[in-house]
N, C-alpha and C. Protein backbone atom coordinates (compact mmCIF):
# COMPACT_ATOMS: atom_id res chain seq x y z
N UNK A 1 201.96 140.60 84.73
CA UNK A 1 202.16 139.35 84.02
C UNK A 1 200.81 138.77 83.66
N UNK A 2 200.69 137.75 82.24
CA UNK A 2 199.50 137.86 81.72
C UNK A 2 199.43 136.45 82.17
N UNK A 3 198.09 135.80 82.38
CA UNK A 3 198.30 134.40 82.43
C UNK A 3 197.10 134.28 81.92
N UNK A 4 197.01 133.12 80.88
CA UNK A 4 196.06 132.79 79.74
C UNK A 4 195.03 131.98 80.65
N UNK A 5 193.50 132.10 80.98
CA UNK A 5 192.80 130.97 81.18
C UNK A 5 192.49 130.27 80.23
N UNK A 6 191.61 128.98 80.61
CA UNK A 6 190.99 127.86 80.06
C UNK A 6 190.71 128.73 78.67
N UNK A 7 189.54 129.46 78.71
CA UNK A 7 188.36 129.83 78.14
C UNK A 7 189.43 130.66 77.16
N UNK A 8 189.95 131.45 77.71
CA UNK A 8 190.70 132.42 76.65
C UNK A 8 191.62 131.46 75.46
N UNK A 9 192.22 130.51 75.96
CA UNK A 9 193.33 129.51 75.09
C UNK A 9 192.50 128.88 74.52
N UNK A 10 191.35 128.56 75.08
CA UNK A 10 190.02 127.42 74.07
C UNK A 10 189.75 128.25 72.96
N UNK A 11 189.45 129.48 73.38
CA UNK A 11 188.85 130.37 72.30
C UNK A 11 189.62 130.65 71.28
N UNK A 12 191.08 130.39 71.63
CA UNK A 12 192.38 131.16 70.32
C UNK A 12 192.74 130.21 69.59
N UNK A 13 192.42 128.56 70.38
CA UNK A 13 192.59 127.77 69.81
C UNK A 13 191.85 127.15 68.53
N UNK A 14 190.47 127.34 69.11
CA UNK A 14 189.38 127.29 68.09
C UNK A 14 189.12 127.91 67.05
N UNK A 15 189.77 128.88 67.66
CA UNK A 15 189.51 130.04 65.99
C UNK A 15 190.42 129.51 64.84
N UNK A 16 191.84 128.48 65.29
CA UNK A 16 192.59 127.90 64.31
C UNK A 16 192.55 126.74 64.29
N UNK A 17 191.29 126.41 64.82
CA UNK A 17 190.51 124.96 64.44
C UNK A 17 191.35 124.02 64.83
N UNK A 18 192.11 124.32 66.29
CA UNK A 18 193.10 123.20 67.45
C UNK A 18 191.82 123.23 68.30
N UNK A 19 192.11 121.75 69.20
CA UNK A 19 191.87 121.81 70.17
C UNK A 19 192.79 121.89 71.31
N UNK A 20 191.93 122.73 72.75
CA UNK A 20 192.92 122.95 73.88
C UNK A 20 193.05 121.89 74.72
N UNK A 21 193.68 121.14 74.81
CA UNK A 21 194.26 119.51 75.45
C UNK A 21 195.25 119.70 76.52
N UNK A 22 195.22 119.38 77.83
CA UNK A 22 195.35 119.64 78.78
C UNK A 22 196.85 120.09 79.10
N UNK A 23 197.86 119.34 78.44
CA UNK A 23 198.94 120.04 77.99
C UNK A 23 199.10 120.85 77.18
N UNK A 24 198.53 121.33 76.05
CA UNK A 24 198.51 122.47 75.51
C UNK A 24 198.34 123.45 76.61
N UNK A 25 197.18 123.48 77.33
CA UNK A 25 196.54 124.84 78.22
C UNK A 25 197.76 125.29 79.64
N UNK A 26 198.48 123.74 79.40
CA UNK A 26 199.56 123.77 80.71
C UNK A 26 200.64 124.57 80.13
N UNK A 27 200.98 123.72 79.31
CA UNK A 27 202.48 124.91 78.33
C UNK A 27 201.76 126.14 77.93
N UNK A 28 200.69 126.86 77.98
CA UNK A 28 199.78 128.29 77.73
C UNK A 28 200.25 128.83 79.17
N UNK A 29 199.99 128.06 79.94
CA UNK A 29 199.72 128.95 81.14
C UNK A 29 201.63 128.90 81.62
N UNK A 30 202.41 127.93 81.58
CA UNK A 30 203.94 128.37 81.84
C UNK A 30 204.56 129.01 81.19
N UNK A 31 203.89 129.45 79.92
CA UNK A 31 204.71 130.15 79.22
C UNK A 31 204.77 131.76 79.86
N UNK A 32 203.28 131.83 79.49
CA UNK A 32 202.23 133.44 79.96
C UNK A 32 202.87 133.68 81.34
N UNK A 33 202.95 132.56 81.87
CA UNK A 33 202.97 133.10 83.26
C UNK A 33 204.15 133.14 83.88
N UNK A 34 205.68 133.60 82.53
CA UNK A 34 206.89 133.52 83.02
C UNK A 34 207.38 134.61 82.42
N UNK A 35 208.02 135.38 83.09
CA UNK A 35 208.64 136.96 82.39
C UNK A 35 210.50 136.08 82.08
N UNK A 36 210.93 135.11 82.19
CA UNK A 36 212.31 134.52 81.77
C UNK A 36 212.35 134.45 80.28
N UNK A 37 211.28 133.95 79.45
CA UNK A 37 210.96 133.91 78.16
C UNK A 37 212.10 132.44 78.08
N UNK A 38 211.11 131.14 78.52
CA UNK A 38 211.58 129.85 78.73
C UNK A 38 212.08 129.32 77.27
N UNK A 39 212.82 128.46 77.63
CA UNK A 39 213.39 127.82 76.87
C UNK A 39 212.27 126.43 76.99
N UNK A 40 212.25 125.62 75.96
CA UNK A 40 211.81 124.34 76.03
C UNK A 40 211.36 123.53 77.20
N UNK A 41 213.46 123.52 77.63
CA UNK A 41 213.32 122.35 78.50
C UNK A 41 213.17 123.26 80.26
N UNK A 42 212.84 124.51 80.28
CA UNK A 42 212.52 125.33 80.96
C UNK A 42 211.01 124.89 81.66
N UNK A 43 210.36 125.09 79.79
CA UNK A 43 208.55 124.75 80.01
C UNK A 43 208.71 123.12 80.78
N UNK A 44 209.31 122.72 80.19
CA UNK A 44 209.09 121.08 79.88
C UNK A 44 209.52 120.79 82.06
N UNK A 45 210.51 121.42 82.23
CA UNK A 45 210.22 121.00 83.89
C UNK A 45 209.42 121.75 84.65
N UNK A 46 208.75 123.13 83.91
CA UNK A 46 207.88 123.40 84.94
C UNK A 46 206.50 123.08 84.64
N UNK A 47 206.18 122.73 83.57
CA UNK A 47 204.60 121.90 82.70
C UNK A 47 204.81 119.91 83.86
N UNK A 48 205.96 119.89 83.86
CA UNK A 48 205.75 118.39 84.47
C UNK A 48 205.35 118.40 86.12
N UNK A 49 205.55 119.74 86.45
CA UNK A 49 205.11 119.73 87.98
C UNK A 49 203.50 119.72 88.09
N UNK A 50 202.69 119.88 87.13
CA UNK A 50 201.45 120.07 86.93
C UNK A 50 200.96 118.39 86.27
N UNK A 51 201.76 118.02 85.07
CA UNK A 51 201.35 116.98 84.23
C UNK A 51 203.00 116.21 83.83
N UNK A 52 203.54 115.28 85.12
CA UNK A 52 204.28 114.21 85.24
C UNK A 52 204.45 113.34 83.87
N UNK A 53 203.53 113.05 83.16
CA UNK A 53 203.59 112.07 82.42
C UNK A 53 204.34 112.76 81.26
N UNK A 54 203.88 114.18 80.82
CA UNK A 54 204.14 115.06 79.25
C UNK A 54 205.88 114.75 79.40
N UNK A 55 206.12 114.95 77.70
CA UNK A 55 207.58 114.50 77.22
C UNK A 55 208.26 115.26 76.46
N UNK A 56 209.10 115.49 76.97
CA UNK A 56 210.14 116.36 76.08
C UNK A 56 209.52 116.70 74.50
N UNK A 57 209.30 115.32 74.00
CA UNK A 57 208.77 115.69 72.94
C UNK A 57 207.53 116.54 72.29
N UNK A 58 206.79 115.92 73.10
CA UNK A 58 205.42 116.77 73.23
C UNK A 58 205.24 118.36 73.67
N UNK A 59 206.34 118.77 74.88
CA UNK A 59 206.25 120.18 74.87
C UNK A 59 207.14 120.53 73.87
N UNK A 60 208.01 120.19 73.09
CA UNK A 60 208.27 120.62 72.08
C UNK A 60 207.57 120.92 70.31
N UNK A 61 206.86 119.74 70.69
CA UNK A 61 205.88 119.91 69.27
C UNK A 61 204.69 120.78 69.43
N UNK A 62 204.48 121.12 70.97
CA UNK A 62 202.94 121.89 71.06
C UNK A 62 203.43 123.78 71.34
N UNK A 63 204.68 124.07 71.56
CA UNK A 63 205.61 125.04 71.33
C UNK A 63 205.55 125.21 70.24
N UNK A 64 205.97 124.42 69.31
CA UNK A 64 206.04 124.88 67.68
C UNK A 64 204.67 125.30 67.24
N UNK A 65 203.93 124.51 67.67
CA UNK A 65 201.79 124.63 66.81
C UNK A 65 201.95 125.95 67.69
N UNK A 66 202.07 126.20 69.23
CA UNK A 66 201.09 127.20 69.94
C UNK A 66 202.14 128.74 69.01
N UNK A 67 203.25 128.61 68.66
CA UNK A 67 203.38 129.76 67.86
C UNK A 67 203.32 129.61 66.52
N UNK A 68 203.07 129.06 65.77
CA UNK A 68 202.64 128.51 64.74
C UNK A 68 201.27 129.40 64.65
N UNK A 69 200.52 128.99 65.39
CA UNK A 69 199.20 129.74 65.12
C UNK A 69 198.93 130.89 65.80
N UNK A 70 200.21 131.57 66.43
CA UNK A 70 200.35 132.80 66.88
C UNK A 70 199.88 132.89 68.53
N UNK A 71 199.98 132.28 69.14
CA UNK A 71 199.86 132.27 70.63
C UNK A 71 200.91 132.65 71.10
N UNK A 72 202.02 132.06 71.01
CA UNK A 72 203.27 132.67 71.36
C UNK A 72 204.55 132.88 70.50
N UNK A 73 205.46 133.68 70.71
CA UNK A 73 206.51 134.04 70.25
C UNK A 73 207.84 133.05 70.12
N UNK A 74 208.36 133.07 68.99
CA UNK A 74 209.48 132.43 69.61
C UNK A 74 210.99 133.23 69.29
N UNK A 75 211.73 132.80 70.23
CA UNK A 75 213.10 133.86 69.92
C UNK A 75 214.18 133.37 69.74
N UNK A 76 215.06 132.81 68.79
CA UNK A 76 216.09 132.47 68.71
C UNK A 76 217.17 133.33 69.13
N UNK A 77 218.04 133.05 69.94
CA UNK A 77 219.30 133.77 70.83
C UNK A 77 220.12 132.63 70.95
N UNK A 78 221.74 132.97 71.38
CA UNK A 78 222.74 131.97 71.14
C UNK A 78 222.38 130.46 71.72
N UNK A 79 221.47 131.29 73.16
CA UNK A 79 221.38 130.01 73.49
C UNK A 79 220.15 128.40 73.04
N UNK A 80 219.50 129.15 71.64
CA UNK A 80 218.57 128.61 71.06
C UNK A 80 217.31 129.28 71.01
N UNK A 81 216.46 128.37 71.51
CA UNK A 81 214.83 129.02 70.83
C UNK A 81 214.84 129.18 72.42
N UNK A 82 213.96 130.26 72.75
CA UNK A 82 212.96 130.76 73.99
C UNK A 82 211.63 131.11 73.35
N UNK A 83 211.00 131.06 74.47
CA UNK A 83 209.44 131.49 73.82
C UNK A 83 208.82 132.65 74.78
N UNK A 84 208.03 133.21 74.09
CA UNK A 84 207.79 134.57 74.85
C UNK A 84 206.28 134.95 75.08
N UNK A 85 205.54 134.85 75.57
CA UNK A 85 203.85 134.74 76.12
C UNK A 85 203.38 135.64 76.06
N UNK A 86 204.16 136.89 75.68
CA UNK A 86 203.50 138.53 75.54
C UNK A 86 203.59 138.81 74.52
N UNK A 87 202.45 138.52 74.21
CA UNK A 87 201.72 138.84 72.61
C UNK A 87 201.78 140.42 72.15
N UNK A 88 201.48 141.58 73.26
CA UNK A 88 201.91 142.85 72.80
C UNK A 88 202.93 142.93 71.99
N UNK A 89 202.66 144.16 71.50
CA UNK A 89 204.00 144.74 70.57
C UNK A 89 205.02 145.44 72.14
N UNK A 90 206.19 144.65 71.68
CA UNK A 90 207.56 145.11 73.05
C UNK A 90 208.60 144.85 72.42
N UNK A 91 209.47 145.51 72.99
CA UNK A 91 211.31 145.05 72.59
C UNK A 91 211.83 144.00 73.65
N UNK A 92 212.68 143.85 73.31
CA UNK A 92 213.62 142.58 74.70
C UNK A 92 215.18 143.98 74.50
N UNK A 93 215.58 143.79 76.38
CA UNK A 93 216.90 143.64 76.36
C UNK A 93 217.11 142.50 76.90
N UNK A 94 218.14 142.02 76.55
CA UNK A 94 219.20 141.16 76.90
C UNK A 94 220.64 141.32 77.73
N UNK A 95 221.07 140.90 79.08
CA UNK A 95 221.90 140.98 79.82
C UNK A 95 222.61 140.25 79.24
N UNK A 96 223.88 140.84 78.83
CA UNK A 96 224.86 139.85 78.35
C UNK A 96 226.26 139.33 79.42
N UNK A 97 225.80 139.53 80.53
CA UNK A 97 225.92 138.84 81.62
C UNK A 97 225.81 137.23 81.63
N UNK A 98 224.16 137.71 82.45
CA UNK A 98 223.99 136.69 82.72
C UNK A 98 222.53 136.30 82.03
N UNK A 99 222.33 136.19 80.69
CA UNK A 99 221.47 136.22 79.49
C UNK A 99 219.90 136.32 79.59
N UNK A 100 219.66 137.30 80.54
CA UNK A 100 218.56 137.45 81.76
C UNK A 100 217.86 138.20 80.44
N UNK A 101 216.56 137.94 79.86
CA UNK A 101 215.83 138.94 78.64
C UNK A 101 214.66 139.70 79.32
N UNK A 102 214.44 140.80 79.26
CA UNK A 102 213.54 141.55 79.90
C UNK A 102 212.51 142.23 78.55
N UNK A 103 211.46 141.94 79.05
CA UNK A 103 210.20 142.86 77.78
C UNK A 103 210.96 144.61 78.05
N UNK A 104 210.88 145.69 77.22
CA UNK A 104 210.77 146.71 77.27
C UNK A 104 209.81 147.34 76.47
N UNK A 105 209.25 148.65 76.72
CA UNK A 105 208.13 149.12 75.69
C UNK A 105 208.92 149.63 74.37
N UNK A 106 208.02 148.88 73.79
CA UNK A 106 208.02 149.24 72.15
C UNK A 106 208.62 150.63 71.67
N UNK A 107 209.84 150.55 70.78
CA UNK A 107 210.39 151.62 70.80
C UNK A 107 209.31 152.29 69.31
N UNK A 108 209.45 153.52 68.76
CA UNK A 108 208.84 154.25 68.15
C UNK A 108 209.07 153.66 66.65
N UNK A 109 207.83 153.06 65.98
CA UNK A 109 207.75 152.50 64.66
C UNK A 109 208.21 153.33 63.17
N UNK A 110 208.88 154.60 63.76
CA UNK A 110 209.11 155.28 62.86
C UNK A 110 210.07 154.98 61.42
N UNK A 111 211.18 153.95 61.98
CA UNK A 111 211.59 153.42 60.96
C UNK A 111 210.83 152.52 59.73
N UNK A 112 210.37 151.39 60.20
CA UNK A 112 209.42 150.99 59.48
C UNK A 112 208.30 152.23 58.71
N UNK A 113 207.86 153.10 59.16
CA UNK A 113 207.24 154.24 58.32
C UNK A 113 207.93 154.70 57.17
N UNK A 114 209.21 155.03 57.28
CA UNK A 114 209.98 155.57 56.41
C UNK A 114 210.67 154.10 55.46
N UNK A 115 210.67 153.27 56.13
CA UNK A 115 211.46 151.92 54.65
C UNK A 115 209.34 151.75 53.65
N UNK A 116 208.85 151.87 54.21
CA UNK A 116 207.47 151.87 53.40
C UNK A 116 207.42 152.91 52.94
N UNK A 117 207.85 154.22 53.00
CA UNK A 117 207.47 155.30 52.59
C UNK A 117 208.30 155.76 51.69
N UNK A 118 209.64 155.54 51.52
CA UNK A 118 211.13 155.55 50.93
C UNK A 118 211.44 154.78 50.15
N UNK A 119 211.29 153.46 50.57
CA UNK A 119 211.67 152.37 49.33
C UNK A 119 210.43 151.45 49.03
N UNK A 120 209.23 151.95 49.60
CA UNK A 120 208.43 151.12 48.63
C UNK A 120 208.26 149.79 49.60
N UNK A 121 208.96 149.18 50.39
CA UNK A 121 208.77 148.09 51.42
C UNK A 121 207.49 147.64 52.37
N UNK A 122 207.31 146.82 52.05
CA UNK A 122 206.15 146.24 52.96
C UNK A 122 206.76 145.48 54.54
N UNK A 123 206.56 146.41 55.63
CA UNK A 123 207.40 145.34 56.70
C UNK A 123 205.35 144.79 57.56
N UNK A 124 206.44 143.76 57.37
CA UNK A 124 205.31 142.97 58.36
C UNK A 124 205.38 142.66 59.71
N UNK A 125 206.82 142.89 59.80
CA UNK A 125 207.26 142.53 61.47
C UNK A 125 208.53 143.05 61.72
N UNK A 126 208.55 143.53 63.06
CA UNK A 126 210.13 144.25 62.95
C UNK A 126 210.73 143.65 64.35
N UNK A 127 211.87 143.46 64.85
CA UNK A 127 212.60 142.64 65.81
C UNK A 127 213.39 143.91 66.58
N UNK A 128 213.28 144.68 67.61
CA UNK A 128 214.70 145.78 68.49
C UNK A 128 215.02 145.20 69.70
N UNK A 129 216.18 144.80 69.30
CA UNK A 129 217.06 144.18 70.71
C UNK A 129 217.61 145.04 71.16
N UNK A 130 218.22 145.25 72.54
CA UNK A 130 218.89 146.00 73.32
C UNK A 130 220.23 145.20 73.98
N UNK A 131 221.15 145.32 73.85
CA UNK A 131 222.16 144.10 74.60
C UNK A 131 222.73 145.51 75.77
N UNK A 132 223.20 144.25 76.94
CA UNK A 132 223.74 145.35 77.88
C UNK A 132 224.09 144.41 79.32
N UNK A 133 224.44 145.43 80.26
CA UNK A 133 224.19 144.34 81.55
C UNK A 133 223.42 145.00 82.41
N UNK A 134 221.87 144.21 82.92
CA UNK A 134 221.37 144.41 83.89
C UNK A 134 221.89 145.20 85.40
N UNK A 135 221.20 145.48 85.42
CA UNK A 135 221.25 146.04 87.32
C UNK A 135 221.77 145.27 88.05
N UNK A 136 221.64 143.60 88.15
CA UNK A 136 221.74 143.02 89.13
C UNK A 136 224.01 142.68 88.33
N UNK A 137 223.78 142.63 87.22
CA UNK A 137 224.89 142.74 86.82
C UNK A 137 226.11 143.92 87.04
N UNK A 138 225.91 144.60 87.18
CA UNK A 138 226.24 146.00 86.89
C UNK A 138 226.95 146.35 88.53
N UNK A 139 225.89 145.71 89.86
CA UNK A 139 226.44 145.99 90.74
C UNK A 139 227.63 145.71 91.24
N UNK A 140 228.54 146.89 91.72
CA UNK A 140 229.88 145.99 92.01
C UNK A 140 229.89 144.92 93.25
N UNK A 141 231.04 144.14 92.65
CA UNK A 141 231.10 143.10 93.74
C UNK A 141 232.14 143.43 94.78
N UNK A 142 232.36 142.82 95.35
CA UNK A 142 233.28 143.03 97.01
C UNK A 142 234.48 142.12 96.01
N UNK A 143 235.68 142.92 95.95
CA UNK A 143 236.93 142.52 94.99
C UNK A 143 237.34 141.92 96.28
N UNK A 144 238.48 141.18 96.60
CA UNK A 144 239.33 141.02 97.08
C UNK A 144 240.73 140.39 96.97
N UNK A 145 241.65 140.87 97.41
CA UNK A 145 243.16 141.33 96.82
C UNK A 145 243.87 140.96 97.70
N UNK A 146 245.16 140.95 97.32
CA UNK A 146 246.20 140.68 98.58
C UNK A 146 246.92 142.73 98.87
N UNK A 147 246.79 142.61 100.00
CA UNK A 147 247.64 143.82 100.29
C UNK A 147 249.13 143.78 100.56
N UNK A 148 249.74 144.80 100.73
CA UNK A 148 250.47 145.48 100.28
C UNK A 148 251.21 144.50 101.74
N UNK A 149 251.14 144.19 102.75
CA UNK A 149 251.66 143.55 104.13
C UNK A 149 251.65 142.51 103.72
N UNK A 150 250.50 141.27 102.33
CA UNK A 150 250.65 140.17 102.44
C UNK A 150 249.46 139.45 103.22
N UNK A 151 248.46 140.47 103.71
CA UNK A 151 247.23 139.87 104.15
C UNK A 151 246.54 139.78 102.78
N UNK A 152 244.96 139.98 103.00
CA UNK A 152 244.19 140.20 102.10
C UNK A 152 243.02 141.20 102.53
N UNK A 153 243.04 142.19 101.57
CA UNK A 153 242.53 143.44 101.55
C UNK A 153 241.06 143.68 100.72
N UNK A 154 239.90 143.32 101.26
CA UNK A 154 238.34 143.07 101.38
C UNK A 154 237.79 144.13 100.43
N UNK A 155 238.17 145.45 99.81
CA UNK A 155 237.83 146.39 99.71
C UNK A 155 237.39 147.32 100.07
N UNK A 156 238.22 147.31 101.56
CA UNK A 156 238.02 148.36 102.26
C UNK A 156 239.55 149.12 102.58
N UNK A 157 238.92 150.40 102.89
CA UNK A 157 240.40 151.25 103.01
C UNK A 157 240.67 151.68 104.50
């Protein structure tokens, strides 16, 4: 997991002629430093354990600038916008469980080769989701039933 310092967010900031303001560098570092790929009000209660005073509003408007000028990602999914701190090129699956998004490595750019090479297309950015259910999903649970006497039967035989 990547977590942005001072110096590194000053420097990315500057290059797009922002300055890094102490909530900016706070919502940098909760974002980077969360593999959940937070939602807003995600950042917004874990940026206030650091800086009490910041407002809903404010981690929302410095979310929009910090991907705006390409610091971070943002992902619209049913359940709205998330934001994503890993700037690498990666895929997401998605547990459609329990809507748990995981980075995966970058699947093979070969399509994009061939829509440029075939129809002439310029891609600038390409999106591969994976939907499914996680591991922690997937495991079975302990059913329990009424048996056949009228007790209840645990899943065991």
């Amino acid at each position: 997991m990547r977590i942005i310092t001072k110096t590194s967010g000053a420097d990315a900031l500057r290059a797009t002629g922002r300055r890094l303001t102490r909530a900016r560098r706070i919502i940098l570092d909760v974002v980077r430093a969360s593999d959940a790929h937070p939602s807003a009000a995600m950042v917004y209660r874990d940026a206030r354990r650091r800086l009490p005073r910041v407002s809903l509003a404010t981690i929302y408007r410095n979310l929009r600038m910090l991907a705006g000028e390409g610091l971070l990602n943002e992902r619209r999914d049913a359940a709205g916008m998330r934001f994503d701190g890993n700037m690498a090129a990666h895929d997401h699956f998605t547990c459609v469980a329990c809507g748990r998004i995981v980075d995966v490595p970058a699947a093979r750019a070969r399509v994009s080769e061939r829509l440029a090479g075939h129809a002439g297309f310029e891609v600038l950015s390409r999106r591969v989701e994976f939907f499914g259910r996680c591991v922690r999903c997937r495991r079975p649970r302990s059913t329990t039933r009424p048996s056949p006497t009228g007790g209840v039967n645990h899943g065991r035989s």
